[in-house]
Protein backbone atom coordinates (compact mmCIF):
# COMPACT_ATOMS: atom_id res chain seq x y z
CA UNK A 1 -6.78 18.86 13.85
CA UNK A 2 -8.33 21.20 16.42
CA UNK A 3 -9.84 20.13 19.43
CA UNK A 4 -12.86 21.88 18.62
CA UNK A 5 -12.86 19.35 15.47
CA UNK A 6 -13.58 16.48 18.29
CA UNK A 7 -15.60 18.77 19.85
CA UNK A 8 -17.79 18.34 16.44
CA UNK A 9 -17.67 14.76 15.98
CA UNK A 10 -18.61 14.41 19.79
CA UNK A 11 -21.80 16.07 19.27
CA UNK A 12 -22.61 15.08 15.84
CA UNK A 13 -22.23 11.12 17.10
CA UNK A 14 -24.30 12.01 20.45
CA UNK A 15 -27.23 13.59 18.15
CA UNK A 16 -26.67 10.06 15.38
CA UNK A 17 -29.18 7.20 16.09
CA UNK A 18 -28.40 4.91 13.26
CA UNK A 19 -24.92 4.84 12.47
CA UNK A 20 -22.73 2.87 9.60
CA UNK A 21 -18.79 2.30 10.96
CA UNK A 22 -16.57 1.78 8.06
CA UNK A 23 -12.86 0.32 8.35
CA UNK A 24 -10.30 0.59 5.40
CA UNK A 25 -9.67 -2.29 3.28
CA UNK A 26 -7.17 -4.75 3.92
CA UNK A 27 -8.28 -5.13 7.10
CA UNK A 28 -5.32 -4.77 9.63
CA UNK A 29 -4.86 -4.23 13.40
CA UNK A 30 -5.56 -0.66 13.44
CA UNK A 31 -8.32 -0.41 10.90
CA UNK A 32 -9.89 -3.44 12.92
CA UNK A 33 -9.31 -2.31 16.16
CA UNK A 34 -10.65 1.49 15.97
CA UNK A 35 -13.89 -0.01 13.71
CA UNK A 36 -14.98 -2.65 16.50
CA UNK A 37 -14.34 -0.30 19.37
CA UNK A 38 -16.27 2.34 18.52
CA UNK A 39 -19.34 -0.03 17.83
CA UNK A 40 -19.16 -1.70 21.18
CA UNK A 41 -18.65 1.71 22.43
CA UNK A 42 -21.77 3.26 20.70
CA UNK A 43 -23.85 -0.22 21.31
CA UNK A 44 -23.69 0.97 25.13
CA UNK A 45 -24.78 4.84 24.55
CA UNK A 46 -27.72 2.78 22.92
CA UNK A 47 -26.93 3.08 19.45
CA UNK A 48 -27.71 1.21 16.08
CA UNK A 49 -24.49 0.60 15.09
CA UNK A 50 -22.99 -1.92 12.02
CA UNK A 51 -20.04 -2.49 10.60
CA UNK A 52 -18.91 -3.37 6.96
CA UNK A 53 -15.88 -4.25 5.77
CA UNK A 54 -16.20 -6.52 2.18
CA UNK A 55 -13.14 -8.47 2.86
CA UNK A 56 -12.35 -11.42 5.12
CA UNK A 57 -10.53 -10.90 8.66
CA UNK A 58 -6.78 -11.84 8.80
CA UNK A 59 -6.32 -14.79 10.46
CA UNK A 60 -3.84 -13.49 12.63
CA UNK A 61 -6.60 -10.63 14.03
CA UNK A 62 -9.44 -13.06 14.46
CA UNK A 63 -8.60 -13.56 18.21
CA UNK A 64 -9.44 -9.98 19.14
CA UNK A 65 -12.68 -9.03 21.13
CA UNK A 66 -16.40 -9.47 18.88
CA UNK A 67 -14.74 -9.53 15.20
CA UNK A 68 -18.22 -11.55 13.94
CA UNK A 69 -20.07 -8.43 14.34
CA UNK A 70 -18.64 -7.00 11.17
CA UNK A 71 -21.05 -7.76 7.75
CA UNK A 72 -19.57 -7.54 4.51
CA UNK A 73 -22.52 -6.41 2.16
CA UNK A 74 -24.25 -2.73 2.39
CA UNK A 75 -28.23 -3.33 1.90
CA UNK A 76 -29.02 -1.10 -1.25
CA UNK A 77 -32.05 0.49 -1.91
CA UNK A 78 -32.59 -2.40 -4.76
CA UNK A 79 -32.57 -5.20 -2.31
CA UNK A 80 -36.34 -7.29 -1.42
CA UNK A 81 -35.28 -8.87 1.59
CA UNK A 82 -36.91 -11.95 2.63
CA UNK A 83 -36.87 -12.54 6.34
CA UNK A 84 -37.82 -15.97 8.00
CA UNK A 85 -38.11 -16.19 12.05
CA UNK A 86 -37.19 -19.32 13.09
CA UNK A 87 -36.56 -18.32 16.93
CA UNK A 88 -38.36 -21.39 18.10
CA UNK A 89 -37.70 -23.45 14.87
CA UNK A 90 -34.03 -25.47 14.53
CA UNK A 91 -32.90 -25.57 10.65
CA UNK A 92 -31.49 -28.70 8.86
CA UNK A 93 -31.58 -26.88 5.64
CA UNK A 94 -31.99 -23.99 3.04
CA UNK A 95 -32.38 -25.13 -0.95
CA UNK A 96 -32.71 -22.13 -3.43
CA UNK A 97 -33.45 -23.37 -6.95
CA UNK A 98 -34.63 -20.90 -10.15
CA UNK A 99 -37.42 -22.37 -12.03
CA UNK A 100 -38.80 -20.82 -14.99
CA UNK A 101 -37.84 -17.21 -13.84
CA UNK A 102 -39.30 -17.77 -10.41
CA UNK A 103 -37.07 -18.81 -7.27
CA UNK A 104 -37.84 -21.31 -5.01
CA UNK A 105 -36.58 -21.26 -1.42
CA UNK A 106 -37.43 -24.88 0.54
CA UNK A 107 -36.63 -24.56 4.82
CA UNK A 108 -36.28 -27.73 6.14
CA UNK A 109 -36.77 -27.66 9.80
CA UNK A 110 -35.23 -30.12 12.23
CA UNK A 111 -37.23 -29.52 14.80
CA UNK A 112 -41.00 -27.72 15.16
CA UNK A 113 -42.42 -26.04 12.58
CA UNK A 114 -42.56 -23.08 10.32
CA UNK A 115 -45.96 -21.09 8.76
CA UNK A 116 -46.46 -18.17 6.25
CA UNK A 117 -46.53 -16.10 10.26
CA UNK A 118 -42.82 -16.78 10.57
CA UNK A 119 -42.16 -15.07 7.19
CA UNK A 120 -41.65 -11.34 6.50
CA UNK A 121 -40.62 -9.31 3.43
CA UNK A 122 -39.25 -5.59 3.06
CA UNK A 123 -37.21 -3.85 1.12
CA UNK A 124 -33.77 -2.51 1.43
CA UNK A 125 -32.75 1.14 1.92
CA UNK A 126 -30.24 3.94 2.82
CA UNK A 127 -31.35 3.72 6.60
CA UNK A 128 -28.44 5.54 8.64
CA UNK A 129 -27.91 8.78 9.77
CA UNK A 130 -24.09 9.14 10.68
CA UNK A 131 -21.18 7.44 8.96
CA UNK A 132 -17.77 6.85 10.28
CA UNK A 133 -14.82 6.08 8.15
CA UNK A 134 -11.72 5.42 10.49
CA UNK A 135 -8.16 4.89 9.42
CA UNK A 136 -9.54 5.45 5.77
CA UNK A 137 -7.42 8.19 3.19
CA UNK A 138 -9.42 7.58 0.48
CA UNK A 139 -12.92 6.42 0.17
CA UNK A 140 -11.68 4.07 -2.83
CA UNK A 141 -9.72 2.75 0.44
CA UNK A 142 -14.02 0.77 1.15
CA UNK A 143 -13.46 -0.61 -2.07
CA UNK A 144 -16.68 -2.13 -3.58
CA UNK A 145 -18.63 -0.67 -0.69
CA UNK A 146 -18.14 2.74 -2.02
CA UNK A 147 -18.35 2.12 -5.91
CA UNK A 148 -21.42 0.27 -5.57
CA UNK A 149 -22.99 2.98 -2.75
CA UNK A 150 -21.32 6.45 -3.94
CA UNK A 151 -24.84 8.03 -3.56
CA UNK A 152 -25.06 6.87 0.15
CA UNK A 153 -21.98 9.06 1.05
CA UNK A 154 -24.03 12.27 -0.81
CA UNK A 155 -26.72 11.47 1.48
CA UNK A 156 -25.59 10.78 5.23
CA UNK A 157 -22.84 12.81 6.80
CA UNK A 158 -19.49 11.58 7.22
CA UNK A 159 -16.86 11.36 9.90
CA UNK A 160 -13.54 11.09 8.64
CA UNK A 161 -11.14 10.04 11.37
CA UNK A 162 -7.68 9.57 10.71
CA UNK A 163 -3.84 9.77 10.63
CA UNK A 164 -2.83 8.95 7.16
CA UNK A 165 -0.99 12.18 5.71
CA UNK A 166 -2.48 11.36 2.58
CA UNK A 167 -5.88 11.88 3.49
CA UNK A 168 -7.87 13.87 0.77
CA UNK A 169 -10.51 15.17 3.90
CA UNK A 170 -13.43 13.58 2.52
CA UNK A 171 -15.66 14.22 4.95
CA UNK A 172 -18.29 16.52 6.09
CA UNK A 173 -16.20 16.42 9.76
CA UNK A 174 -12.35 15.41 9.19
CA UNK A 175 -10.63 14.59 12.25
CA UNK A 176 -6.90 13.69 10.90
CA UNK A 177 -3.92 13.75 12.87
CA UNK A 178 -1.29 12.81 11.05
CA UNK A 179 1.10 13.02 13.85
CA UNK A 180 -0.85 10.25 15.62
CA UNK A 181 0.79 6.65 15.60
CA UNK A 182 -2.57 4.95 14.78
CA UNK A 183 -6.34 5.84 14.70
CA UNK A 184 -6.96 3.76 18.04
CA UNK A 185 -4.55 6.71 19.83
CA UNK A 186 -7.27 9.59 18.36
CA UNK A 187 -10.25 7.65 19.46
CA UNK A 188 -9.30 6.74 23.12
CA UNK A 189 -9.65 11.00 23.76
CA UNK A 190 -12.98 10.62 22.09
CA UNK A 191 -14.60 7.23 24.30
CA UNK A 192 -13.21 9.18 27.02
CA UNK A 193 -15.50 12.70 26.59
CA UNK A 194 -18.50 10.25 25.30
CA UNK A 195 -17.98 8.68 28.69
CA UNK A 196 -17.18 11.45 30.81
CA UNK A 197 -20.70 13.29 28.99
CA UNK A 198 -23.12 10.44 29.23
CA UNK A 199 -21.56 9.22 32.81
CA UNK A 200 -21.09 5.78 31.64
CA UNK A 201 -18.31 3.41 31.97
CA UNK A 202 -17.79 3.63 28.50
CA UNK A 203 -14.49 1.76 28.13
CA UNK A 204 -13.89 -1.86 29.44
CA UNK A 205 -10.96 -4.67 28.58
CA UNK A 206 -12.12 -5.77 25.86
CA UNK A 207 -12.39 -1.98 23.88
CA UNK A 208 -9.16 -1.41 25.70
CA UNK A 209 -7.70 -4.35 24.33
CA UNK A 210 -9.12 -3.00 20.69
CA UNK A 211 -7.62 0.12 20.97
CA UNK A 212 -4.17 -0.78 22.31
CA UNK A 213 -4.11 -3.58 19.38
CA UNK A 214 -4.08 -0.91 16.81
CA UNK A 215 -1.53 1.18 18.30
CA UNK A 216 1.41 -2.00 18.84
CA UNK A 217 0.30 -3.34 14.89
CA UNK A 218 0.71 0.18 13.76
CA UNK A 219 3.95 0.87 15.59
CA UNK A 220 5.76 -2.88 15.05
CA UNK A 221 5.39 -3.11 18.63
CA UNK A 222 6.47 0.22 19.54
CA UNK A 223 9.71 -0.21 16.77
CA UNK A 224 8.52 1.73 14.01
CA UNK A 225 9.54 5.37 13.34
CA UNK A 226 5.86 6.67 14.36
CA UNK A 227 6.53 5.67 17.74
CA UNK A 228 6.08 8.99 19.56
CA UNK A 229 5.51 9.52 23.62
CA UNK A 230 1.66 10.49 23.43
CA UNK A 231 1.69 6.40 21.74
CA UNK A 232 3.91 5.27 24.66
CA UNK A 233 1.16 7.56 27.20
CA UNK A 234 -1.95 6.40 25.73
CA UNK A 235 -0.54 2.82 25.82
CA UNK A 236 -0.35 3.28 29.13
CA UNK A 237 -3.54 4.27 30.10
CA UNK A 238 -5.21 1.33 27.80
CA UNK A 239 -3.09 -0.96 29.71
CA UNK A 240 -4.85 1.02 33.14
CA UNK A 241 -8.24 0.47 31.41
CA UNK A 242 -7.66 -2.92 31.83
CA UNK A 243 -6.33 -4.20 27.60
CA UNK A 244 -4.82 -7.13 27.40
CA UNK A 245 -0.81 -6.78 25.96
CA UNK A 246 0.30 -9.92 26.28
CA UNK A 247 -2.81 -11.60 24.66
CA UNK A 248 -1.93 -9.16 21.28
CA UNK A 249 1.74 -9.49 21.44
CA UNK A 250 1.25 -13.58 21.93
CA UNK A 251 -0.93 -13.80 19.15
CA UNK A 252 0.62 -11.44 16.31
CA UNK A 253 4.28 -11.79 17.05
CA UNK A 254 5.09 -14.90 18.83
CA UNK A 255 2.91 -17.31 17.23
CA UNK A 256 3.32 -18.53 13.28
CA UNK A 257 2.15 -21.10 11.51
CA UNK A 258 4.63 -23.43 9.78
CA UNK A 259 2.39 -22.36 6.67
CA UNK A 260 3.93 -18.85 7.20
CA UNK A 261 7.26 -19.79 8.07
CA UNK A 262 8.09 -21.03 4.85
CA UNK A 263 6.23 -18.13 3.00
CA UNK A 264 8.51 -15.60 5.01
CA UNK A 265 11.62 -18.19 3.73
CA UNK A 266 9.80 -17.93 -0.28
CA UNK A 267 10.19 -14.36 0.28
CA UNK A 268 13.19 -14.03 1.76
CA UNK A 269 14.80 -16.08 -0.56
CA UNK A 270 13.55 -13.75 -3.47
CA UNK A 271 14.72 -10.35 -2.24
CA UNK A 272 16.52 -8.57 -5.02
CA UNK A 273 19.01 -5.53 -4.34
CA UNK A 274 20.01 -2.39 -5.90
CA UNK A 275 22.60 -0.88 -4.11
CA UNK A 276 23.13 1.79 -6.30
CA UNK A 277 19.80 2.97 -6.15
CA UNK A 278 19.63 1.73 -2.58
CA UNK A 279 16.03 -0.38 -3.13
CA UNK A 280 15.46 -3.98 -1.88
CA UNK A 281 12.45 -5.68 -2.72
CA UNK A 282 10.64 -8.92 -3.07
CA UNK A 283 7.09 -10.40 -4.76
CA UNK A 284 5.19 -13.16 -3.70
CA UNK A 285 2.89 -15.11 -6.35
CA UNK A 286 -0.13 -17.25 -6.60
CA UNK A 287 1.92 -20.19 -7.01
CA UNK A 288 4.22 -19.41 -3.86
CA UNK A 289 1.32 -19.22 -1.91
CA UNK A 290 -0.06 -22.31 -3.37
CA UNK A 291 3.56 -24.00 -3.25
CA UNK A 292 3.80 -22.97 0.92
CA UNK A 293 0.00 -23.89 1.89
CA UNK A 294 -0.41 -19.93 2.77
CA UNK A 295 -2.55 -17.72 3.11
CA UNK A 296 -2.18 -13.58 1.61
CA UNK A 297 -2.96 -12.42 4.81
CA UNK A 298 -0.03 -14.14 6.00
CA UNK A 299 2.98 -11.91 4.96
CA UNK A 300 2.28 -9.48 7.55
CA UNK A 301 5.41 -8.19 9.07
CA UNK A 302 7.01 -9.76 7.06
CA UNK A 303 8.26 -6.42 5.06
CA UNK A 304 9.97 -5.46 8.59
CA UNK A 305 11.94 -8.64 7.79
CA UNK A 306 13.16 -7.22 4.92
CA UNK A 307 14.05 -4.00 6.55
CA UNK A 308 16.07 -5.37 8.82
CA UNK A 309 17.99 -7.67 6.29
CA UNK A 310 18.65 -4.82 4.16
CA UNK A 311 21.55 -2.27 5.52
CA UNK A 312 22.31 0.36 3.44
CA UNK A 313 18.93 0.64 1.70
CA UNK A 314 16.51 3.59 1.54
CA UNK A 315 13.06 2.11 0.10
CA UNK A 316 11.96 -1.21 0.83
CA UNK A 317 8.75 -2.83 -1.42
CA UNK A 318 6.97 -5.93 -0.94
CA UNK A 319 4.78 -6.88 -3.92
CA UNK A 320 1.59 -9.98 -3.21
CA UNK A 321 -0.21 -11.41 -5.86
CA UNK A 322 -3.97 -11.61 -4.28
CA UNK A 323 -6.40 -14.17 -5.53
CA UNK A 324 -8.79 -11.65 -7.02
CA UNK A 325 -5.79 -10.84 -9.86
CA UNK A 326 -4.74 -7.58 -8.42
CA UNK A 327 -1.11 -6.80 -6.98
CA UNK A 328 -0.72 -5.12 -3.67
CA UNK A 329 2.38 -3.20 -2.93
CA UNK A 330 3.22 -2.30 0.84
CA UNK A 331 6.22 0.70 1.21
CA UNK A 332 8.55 1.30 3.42
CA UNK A 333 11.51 3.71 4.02
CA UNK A 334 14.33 3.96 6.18
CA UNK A 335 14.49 7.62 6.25
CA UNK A 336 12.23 10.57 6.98
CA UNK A 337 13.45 12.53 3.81
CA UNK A 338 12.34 9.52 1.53
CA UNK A 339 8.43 10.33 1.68
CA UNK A 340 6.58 6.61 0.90
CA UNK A 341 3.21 8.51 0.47
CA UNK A 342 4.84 9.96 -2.63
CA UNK A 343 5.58 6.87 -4.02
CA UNK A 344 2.24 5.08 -2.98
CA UNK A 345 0.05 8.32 -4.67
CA UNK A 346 1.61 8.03 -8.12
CA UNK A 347 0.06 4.23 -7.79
CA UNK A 348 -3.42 5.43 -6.58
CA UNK A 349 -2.29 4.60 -2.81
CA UNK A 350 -1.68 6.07 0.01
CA UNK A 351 -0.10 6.56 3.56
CA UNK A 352 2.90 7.88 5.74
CA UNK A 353 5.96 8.91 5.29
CA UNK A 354 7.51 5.94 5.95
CA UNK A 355 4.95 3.58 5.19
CA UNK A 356 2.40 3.36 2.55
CA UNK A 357 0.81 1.14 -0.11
CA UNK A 358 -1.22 0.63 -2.89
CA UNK A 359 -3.04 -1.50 -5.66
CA UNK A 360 -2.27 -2.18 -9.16
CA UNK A 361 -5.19 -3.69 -11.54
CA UNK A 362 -5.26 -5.39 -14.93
CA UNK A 363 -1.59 -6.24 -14.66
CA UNK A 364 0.59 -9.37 -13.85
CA UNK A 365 2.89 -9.63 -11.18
CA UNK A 366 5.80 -9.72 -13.54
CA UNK A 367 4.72 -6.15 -15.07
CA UNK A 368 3.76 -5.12 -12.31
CA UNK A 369 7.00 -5.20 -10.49
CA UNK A 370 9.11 -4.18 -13.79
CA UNK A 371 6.64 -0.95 -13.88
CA UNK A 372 7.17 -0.22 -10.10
CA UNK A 373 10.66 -0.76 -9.77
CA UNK A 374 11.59 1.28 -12.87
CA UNK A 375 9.53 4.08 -11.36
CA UNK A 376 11.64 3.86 -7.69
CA UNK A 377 14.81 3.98 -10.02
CA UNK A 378 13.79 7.72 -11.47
CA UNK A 379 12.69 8.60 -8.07
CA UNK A 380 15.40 7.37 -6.43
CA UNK A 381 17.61 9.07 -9.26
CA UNK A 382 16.15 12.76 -8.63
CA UNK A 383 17.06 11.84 -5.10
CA UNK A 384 20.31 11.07 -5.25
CA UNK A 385 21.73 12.62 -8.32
CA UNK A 386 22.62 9.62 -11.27
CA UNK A 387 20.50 12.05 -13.66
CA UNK A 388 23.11 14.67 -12.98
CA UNK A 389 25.83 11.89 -13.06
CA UNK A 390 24.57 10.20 -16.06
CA UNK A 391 24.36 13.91 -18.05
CA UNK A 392 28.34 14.84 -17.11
CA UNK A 393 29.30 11.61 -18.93
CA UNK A 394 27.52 12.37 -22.44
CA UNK A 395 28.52 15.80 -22.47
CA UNK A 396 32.10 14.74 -21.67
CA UNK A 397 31.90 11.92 -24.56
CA UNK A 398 30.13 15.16 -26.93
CA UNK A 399 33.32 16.95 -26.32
CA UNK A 400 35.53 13.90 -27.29
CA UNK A 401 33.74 13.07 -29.92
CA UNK A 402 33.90 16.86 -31.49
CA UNK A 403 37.28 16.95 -31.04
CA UNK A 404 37.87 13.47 -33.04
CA UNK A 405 35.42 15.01 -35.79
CA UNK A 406 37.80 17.94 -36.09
CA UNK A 407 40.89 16.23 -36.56
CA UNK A 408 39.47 14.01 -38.72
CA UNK A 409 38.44 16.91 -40.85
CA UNK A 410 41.73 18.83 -40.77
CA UNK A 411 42.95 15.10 -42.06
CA UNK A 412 40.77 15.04 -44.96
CA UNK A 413 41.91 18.69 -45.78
CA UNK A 414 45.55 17.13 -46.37
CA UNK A 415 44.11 14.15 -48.17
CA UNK A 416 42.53 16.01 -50.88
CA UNK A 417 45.93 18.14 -51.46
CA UNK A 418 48.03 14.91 -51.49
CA UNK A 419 49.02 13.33 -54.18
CA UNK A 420 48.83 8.98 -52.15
CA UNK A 421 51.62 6.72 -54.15
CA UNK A 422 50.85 3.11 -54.13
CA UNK A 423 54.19 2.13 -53.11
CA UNK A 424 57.46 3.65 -52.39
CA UNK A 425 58.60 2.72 -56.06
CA UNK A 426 56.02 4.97 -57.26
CA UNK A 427 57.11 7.54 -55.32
CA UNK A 428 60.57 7.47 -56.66
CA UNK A 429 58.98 7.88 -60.37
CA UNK A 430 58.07 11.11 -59.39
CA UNK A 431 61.07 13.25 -60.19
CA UNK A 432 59.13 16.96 -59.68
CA UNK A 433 57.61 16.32 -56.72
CA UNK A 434 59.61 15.36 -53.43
CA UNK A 435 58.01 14.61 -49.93
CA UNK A 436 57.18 17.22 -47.58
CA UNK A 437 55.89 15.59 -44.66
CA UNK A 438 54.77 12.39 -44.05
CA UNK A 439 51.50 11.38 -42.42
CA UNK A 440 50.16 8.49 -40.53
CA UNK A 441 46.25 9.10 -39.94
CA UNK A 442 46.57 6.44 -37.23
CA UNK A 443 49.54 7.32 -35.56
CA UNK A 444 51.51 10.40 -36.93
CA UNK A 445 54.82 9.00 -34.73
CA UNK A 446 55.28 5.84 -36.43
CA UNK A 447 57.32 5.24 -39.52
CA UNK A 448 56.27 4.99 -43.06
CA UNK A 449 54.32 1.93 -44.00
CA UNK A 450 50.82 1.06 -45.09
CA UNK A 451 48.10 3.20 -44.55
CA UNK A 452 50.21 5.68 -44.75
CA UNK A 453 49.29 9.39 -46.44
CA UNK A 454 51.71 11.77 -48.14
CA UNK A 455 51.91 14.90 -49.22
CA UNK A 456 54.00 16.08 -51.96
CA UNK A 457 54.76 19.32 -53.21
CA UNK A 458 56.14 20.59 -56.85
């Protein structure tokens, strides 16, 4: 990252009219925080902005600054849109009903009245000129919004910002720091020079409050190992700006639902250990959800719990069950020379170095977890050395083995040139032959008895 790179997307978003803001999928603090920021922050430099995001809002989030601006369907160049003014008109109802291959939408008014003047048709379109992906690796990271749009992101330019080290650059502008603690620290630089160029007082509390929210979720609160002094500075100046702390530390970290209490104790309760591979982790299912009155978007922090209540280990996993049938998989390590990107990209994911995630399909939680966890053992293995262990025990049990082979064959050797009595009165019947040495294949010390093997000689 350059600082002729934000030079770029500086002039690129002053020259935009019409521009689509895209935040990564789950939604979380961060992703939230940077996406809604920027859009209030555009909406003043007079702007088009949206924002589209096709899953729900955590719970948890929903009490930071203007989070109903965000849609969760692209328009596509397929759509007839239907549009119905009813400015002056208050609406009891809306009936659709299909009818012999034609659709039939009845508006029942509560109050005034509606005429064929209030109603307006068009059709849908690519109709932006400037996209902006922020805290996004992967464009797979927008989900359906990008499988179902792919030619959109041929067609508009795109402004990758970021601090995921797994980004794959994506963009026709990629601004990636992956020494930032959160995308809400690399756009603060950015609202200042649109501010400082346009002369506007470009960021108030509420933006503040945005951006700072995305820096304390992506730092635990200033715990995690990302926490670096420009995160502490900029922080600081948020907190100048006017961004409310308290408000985001009340509402993510000091309030829970009894719903989520006894998730976290479902989870808890099901961590698993292996010390020798040093990996703790847990999985949360439908039915736990169901069984607590939860919600998915509930386990937040709740892998930090299991940090914390694991000494000793290196890689921590919490696996969710989501309602749509795929697993989620959030990674975490305890030490910078375990890389949790590495893990996350061999599952299609993503993310830092000491915390990633990813998304398995077609696959139940059950496999799921037996498929991850056997993977962390091998990695864990290269890591630490069993393989090497594990190979010094065979070849030391080859070696044994040979050398019980050979002795067995120098046995056999004597066998075939002994003569092998039945009993010791059969032995005395044979008058030309007297015994040489005596032989006990099991234990040459012990006395003569059964099982024994002699050899005679004439």
């Amino acid at each position: 990252m350059t600082i002729n790179t934000q030079k770029q997307v500086i002039e690129l978003i002053k020259r935009s009219k019409k521009i689509l803001i895209l935040p990564s999928a789950p939604l979380d603090g961060d992703s939230l925080g940077s996406a809604i920021s920027m859009y209030l922050a555009l909406k003043k430099l007079q702007k088009e902005v949206t924002i589209i995001c096709s899953e729900h809002i955590p719970e948890v989030l929903q009490f930071l600054p203007n989070t109903k601006v965000i849609s969760n369907r692209m328009i596509s160049s397929g759509d007839f849109i239907i549009t119905i003014d009813y400015k002056n008109v208050k609406i009891e109802n809306i009936k659709t009903e299909d009818e012999d291959g034609k659709i039939n939408i009845t508006v029942t008014p509560k109050e005034g009245r509606l005429s064929e003047e209030n109603v307006s048709f068009s059709s849908g379109g690519i109709d932006y000129d400037l996209i902006i992906t922020v805290d996004t690796a992967e464009l797979t990271q927008l989900r359906d919004l990008y499988e179902k749009n792919i030619e959109i992101f041929h067609q508009v330019p795109v402004i990758n910002i970021d601090h995921h080290v797994s980004n794959s650059h994506f963009g026709k502008l990629n601004f990636v720091d992956i020494m930032a603690s959160s995308t809400t620290e690399m756009l603060l630089p950015i609202l200042e020079e649109l501010a400082s160029d346009e002369n506007i007082n470009l960021i108030d509390e509420d933006i503040a409050t945005l951006l700072l929210a995305g820096i304390i979720t992506d730092t635990g609160s200033f715990q995690n190992a990302n926490t670096t002094p420009k995160a502490f500075a900029r922080a600081a100046q948020l907190i100048s700006y006017g961004a409310r702390q308290q408000e985001i530390i009340q509402h993510i970290y000091k309030t829970k639902q009894l719903s989520q209490l006894k998730l976290w104790g479902r989870v808890l309760s099901k961590i698993q250990i292996d010390e020798k591979h040093r990996i703790v982790w847990s999985a949360v299912s439908r039915q736990d959800f169901k069984d607590t009155e939860s919600f998915e978007d509930q386990t937040g922090d709740i892998i930090d719990e299991l940090m914390t209540n694991a000494p000793g280990a290196e890689v921590i996993l919490l696996l969710k069950e989501k309602q749509d049938g795929t697993i989620s998989a959030s990674v975490r390590t305890t030490s910078p020379s375990v890389d949790a990107s590495k893990i996350a990209e061999a599952f299609g994911g993503g993310g830092h170095n000491q915390a990633a995630g990813f998304r398995i399909s077609d696959m139940s939680l059950m496999d799921a977890e037996h498929e991850v966890i056997n993977f962390l053992k091998k990695f864990q293995e290269e890591r630490l050395g069993v393989i090497a262990e594990r190979e010094e025990v065979e070849i030391i049990d080859v070696e044994g083995l040979m050398n019980k082979a050979k002795e067995a064959e120098k046995a056999q050797e004597i066998i075939k040139t002994s003569v092998i009595p039945q009993t010791i009165e059969e032995q005395k019947k044979a008058p030309d032959k007297k015994i040489k040495k005596e032989f006990n294949l099991k234990n040459p010390k012990e006395k003569p008895s059964s099982g024994m093997a002699y050899r005679f000689e004439d």
